[in-house]
Structures are given as structure tokens and as C-alpha cells.
Protein backbone atom coordinates (compact mmCIF):
# COMPACT_ATOMS: atom_id res chain seq x y z
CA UNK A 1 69.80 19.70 -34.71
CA UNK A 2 69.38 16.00 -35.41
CA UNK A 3 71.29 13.49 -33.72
CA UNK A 4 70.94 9.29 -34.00
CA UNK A 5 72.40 6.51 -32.75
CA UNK A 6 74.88 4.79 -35.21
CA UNK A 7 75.72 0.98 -33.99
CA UNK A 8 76.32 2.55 -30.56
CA UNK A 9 77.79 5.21 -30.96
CA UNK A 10 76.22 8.93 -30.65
CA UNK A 11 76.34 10.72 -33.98
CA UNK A 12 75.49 14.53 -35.30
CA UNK A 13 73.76 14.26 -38.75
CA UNK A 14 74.99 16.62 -40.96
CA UNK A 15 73.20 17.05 -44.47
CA UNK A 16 72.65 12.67 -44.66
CA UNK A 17 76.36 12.10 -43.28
CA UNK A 18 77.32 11.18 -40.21
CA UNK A 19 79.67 12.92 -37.84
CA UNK A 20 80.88 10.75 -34.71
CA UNK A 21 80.46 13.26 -31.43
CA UNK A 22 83.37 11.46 -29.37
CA UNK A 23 85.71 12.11 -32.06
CA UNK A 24 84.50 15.07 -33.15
CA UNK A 25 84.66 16.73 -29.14
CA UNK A 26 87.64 15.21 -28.81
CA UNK A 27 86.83 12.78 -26.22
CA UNK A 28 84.70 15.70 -24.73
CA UNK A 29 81.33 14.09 -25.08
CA UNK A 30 80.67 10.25 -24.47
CA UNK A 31 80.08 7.35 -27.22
CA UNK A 32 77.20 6.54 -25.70
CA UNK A 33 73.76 8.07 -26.89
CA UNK A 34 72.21 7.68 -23.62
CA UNK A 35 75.04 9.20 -21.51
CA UNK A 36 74.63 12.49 -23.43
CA UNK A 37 70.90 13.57 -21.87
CA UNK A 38 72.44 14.82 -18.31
CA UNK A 39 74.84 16.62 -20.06
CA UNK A 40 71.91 17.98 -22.93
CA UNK A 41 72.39 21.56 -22.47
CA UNK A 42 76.10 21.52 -22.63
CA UNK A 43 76.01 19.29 -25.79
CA UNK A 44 73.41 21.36 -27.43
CA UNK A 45 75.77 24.62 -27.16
CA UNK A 46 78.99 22.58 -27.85
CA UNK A 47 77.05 21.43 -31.14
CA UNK A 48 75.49 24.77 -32.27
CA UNK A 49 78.68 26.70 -31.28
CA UNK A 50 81.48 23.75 -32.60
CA UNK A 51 82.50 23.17 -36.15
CA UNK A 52 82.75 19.63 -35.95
CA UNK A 53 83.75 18.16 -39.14
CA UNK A 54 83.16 16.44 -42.45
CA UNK A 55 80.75 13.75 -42.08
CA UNK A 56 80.62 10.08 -43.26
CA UNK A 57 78.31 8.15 -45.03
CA UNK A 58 76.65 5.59 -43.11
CA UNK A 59 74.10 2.46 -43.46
CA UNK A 60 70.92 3.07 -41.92
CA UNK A 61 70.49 -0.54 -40.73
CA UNK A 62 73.04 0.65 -38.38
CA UNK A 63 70.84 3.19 -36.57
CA UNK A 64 69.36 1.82 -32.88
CA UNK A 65 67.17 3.92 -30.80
CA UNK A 66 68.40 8.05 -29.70
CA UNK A 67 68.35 6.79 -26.41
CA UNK A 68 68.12 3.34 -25.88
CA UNK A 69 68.72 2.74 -22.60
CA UNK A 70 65.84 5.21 -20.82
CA UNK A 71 65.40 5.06 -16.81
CA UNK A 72 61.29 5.34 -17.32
CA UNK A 73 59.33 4.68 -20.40
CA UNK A 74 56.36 6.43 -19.96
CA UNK A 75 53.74 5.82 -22.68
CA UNK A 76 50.00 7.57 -22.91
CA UNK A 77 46.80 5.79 -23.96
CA UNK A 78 43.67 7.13 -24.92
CA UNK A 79 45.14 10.00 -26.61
CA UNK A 80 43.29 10.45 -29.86
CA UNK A 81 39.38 10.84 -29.36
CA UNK A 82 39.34 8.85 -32.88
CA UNK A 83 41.10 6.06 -31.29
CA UNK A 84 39.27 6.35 -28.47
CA UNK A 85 36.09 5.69 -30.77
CA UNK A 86 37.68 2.89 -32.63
CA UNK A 87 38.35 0.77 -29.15
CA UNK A 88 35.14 1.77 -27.13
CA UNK A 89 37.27 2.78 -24.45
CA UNK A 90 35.29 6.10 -22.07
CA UNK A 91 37.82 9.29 -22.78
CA UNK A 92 40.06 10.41 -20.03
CA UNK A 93 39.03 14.33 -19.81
CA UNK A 94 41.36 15.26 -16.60
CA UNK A 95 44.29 13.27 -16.24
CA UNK A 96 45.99 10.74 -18.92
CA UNK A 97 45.74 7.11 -19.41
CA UNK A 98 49.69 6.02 -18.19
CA UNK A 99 51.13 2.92 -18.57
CA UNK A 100 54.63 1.66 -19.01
CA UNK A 101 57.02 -0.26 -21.27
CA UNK A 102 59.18 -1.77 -20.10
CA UNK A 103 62.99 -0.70 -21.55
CA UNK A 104 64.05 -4.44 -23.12
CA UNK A 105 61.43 -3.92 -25.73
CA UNK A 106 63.52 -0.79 -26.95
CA UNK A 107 65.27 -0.86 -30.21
CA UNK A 108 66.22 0.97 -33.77
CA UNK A 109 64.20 2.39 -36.43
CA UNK A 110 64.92 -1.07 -38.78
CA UNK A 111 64.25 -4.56 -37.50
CA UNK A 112 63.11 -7.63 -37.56
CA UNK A 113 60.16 -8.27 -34.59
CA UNK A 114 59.56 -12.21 -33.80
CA UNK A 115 55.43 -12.44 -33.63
CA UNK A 116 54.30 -13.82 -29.96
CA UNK A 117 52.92 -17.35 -30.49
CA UNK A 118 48.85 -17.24 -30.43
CA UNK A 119 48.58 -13.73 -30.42
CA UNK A 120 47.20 -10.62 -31.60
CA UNK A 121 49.94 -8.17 -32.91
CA UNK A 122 48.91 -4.82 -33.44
CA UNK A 123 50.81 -1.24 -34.56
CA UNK A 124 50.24 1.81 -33.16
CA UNK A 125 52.34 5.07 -34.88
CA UNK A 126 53.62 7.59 -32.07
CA UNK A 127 55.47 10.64 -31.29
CA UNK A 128 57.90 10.05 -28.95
CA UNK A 129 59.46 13.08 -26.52
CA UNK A 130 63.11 12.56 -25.57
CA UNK A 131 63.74 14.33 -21.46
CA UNK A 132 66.43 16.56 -21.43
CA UNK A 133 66.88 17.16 -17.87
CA UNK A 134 65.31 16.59 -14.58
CA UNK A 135 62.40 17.79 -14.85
CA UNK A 136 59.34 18.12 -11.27
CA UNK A 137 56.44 19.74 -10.88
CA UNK A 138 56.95 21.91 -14.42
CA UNK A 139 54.43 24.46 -15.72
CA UNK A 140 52.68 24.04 -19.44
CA UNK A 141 54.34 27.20 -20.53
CA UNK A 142 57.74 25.66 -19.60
CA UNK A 143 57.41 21.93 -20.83
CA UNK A 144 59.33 22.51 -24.03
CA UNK A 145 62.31 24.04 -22.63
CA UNK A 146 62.54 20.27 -20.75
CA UNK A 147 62.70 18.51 -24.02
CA UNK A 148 65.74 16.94 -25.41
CA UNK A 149 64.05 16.35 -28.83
CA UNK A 150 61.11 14.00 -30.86
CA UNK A 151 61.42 10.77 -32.38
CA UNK A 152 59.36 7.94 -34.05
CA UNK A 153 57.73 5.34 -31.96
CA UNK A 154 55.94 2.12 -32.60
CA UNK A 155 53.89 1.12 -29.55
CA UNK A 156 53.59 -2.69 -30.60
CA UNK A 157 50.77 -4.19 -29.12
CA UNK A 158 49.70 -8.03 -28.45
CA UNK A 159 46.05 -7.70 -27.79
CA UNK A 160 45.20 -11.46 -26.03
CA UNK A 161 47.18 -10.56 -23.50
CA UNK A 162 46.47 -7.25 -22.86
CA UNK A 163 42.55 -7.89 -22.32
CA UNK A 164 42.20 -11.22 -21.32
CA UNK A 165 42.11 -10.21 -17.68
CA UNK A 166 39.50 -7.88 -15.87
CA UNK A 167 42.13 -5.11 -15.85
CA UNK A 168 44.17 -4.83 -18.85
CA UNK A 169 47.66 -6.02 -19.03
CA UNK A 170 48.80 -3.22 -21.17
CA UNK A 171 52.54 -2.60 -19.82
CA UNK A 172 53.45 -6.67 -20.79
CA UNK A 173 51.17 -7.30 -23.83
CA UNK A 174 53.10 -4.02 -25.44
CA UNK A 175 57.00 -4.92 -24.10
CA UNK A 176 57.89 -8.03 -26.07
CA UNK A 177 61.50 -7.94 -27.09
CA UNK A 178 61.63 -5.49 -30.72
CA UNK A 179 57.87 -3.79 -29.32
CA UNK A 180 59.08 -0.58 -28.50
CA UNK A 181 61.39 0.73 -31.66
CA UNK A 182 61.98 4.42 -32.35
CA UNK A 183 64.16 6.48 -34.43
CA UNK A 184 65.52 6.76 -36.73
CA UNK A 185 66.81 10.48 -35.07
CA UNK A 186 66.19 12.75 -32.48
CA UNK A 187 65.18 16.26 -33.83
CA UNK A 188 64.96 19.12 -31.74
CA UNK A 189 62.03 21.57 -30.99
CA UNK A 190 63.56 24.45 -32.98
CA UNK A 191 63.64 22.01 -36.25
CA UNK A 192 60.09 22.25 -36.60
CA UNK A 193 57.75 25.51 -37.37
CA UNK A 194 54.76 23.91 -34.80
CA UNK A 195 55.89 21.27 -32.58
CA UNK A 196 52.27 20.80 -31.52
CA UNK A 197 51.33 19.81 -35.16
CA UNK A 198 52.84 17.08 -36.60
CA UNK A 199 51.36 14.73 -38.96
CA UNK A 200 52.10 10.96 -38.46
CA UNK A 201 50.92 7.86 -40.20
CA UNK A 202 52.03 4.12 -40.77
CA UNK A 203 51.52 1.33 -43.30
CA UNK A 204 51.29 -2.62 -43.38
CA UNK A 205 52.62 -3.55 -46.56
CA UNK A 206 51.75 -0.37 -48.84
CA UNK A 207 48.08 0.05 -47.01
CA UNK A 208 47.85 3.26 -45.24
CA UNK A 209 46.46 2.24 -41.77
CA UNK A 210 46.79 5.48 -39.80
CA UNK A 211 47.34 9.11 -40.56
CA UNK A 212 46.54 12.28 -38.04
CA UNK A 213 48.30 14.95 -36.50
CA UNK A 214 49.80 15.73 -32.69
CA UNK A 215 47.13 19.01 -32.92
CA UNK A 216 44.65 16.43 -32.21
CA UNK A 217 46.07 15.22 -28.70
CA UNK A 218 43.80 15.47 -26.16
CA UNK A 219 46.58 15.80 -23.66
CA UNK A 220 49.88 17.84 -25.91
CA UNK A 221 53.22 17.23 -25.32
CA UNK A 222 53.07 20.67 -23.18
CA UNK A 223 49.85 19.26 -20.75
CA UNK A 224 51.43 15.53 -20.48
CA UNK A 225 54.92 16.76 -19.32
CA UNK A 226 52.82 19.57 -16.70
CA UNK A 227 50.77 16.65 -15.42
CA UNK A 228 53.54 13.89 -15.24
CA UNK A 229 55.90 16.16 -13.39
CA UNK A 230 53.43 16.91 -11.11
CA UNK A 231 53.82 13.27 -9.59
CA UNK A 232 57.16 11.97 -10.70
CA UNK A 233 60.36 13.53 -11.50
CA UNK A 234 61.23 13.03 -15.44
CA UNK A 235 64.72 12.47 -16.15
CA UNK A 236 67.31 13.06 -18.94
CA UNK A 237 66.60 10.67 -21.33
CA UNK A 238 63.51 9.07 -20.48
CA UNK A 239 60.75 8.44 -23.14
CA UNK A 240 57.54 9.53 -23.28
CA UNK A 241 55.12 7.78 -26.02
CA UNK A 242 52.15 10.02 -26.43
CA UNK A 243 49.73 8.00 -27.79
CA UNK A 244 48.00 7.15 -31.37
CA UNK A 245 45.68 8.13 -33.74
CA UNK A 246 42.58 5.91 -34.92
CA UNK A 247 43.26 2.87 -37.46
CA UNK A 248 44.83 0.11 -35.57
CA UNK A 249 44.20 -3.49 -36.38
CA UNK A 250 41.74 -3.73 -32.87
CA UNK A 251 39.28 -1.18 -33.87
CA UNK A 252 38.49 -3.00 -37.22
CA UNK A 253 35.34 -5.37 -38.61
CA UNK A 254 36.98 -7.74 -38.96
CA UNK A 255 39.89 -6.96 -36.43
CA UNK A 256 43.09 -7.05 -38.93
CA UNK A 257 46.28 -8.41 -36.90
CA UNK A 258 49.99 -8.43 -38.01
CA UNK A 259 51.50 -11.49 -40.29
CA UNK A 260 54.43 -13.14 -40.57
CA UNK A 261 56.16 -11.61 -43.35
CA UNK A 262 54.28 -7.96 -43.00
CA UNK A 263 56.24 -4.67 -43.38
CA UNK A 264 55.35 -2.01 -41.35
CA UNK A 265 56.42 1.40 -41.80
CA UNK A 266 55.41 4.06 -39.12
CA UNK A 267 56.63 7.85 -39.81
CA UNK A 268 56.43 11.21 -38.47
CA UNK A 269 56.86 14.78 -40.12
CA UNK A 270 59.73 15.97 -40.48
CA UNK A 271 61.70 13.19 -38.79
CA UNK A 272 61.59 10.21 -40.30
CA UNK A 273 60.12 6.37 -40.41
CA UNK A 274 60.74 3.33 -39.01
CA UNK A 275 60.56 0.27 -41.08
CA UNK A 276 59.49 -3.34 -39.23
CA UNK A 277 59.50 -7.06 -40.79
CA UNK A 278 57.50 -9.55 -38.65
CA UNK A 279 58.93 -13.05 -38.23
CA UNK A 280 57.33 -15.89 -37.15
């Protein structure tokens, strides 16, 4: 099942057409994409089980994030031992690298993002995990069950800011309005014949910059959701960015940073990509 966000509104996608849910449930199910998550399990049947339509074409500048409005944005650094090479950063072996973003930096899979005066913008391709319920103290061999669906994440990053100080400033240097966007669906587990290995990549203007696969988390989607839960309570609809692979703009002689008038296009199997213009 694949479902998006469509200028507000939560939409099935249905062989490239849209079909609108609150119309198609017949006021059953919310407008909003980010009221459906406490009410995931009951969607997902209603959606599997309904027949809910012809669908409409639609513009994908329309599409804004699956769930744009998340409680917690959890994101994961240090994921990648490759990226973990690039940055000279020591690898986390036991528990993850967490940090935040905050939610005002969320938006859709097509945008412009306004460059931070002085600084040093850098992309980092993610897979994002959608929560589909409340989920505490969960075991590995459980952690899928919990999952709403995956997505396509960009964590944006503005480096002078993030290491100027002794400790790193990574929740604000990476939650500039337009740094966290994601799309341009959510696709559930089932979609996918391994949702442990997915390959994911981006671009700045036609140069491949990164390409690896989720097989080569040091921490899976499986271990991060075991471990968070373990502290904190996950709830529907929060975010979880799980980290990226080697090739950002930091780990590079000379470091390469993000232009005015760059495109950036970020993608993950079997999902989708994302597509950024950078203004000055």
C-alpha cells in the first residue's frame, strides 16, 4: 500500500492516480495525513478490504510530507561505517548516535530550500520509518509489526554551526526551515521483498554523490526501534531518520558544499525521490 500527502489532504495511490481517503471512507477516515497513524491498523484493513474508487490524476508539486506534523523526530548518526570513515567520527558499537530535528524543518518531496547565510549546506540521503502505533520497550523480532511504512528523507545539514562548538550542535545546524523533506509516499513493509535492503542514493546536479544500501546499517530499522523503545515510548506517526551512507559534501578534499541554484535529488528503492532547488 502506498499512501502520500496531496496539498493536505491524505490520499491512497492507486496505479499513479490519486484516490482522496475522506471521500473515499465516506467521512470515515480524516483529511489529515497525520491524524491517520493512531488509527493505522484500522486504516490499513479498511484500505486492503475497501474498494475505494477510481483515482485522479494529480501534480506532484502538490505532494508534502506522509506525515508532516510528527510528535518526535528522531534521527540516527553514525550509521554507515563508510560515513563514519568519511567524517573521522569513532563508531558507536552498542547504542546509536540520537539526535533530533526539530518538526518546522519538515516538508514535501519538491521544494525550494533558502541556503543559511555563511554556511556550509550539506545533503545526506535517508530512509525514513513512519510509527504506526505506540510502541515501549519492543523486541527486534517485533519492530516491524510497529511500522506504519518507509519514506525518503533528506537530513540537510549546515556544518558551521553544527561544529563550531566543543559539542556539536547537530539538532539546530540540521532543522532550518525546508531541512527535513521526505516523501514523496509512504510504502508499507509488505511492498518490498527485503525491507532490510534497500538501495538509496542522491545527486547534486546530475553527479552521483551517494549510493549504498540499508543492509549496511550498523544499527537496522529492527535494532534502532528495540533500542529506542527501550527508553522512550514511539508514537503513531513519529519519524525516525536512520542515518546515511558515505559521500557527503563534509567528508571531501576539498569539502564540496551546496550552491545557490543546485538540484538535489535524493531517492530510495522502490519508493521514490525527492527533488530540492537551493535559493539564496
Amino acid at each position: 500500500m502506498r499512501v502520500a500527502n496531496l496539498a493536505g489532504r491524505l490520499i491512497l495511490l492507486d496505479g499513479g492516480l490519486a484516490v482522496d481517503v475522506e471521500t473515499a471512507s465516506g467521512g470515515r477516515f480524516p483529511a489529515d495525513p497525520q491524524q491517520i497513524y493512531p488509527r493505522w491498523a484500522e486504516f490499513r484493513h479498511w484500505a486492503v478490504q475497501a474498494s475505494p474508487g477510481p483515482g485522479s490524476p494529480f501534480s506532484r508539486e502538490e505532494l508534502g510530507a506522509p506525515a508532516p506534523a510528527p510528535r518526535q523526530l528522531i534521527a540516527i548518526g553514525l550509521n554507515y561505517r563508510d560515513h563514519i570513515s568519511e567524517t573521522g567520527f569513532a563508531t558507536p558499537e552498542h547504542t546509536p548516535s540520537v539526535f533530533t530535528k526539530f518538526v518546522t524543518s519538515v516538508t514535501g518531496p519538491m521544494t525550494e530550500v533558502r541556503l543559511p547565510k555563511d554556511g556550509h549546506t550539506d545533503w545526506e540521503v535517508e530512509l525514513v520509518v513512519v510509527v504506526a502505533d505506540r510502541a515501549f520497550q519492543i523486541r527486534e523480532a517485533d519492530a516491524w509489526s510497529h511500522v506504519a511504512g518507509l519514506t525518503v528523507g533528506q537530513d540537510i545539514s549546515e556544518r558551521v554551526i553544527q561544529l563550531e562548538n566543543p559539542s556539536p550542535q547537530f539538532s539546530l545546524a540540521k532543522s532550518y526551515p525546508g531541512f527535513s523533506p521526505m516523501g514523496p509516499c509512504l510504502v508499507t513493509p509488505d511492498e518490498f521483498e527485503d525491507p532490510d535492503d534497500l538501495r538509496l542514493g542522491c545527486t547534486v546536479n546530475g553527479d552521483r554523490v551517494q549510493f549504498g544500501s540499508t543492509r549496511q546499517l550498523i544499527f537496522s530499522v529492527p535494532v534502532l526501534i528495540a533500542k529506542l523503545s527501550a527508553v522512550m515510548p514511539l508514537l503513531p506517526g513519529d519519524l525516525i531518520y536512520t542515518g546515511t551512507p558515505a559521500g557527503v559534501g563534509l567528508g571531501r578534499t576539498p569539502p564540496r558544499w551546496l550552491r545557490r541554484g543546485d538540484e538535489l535529488i535524493s531517492w530510495v528503492e522502490g519508493i521514490g525521490e525527492l527533488r530540492q532547488r537551493f535559493v539564496g
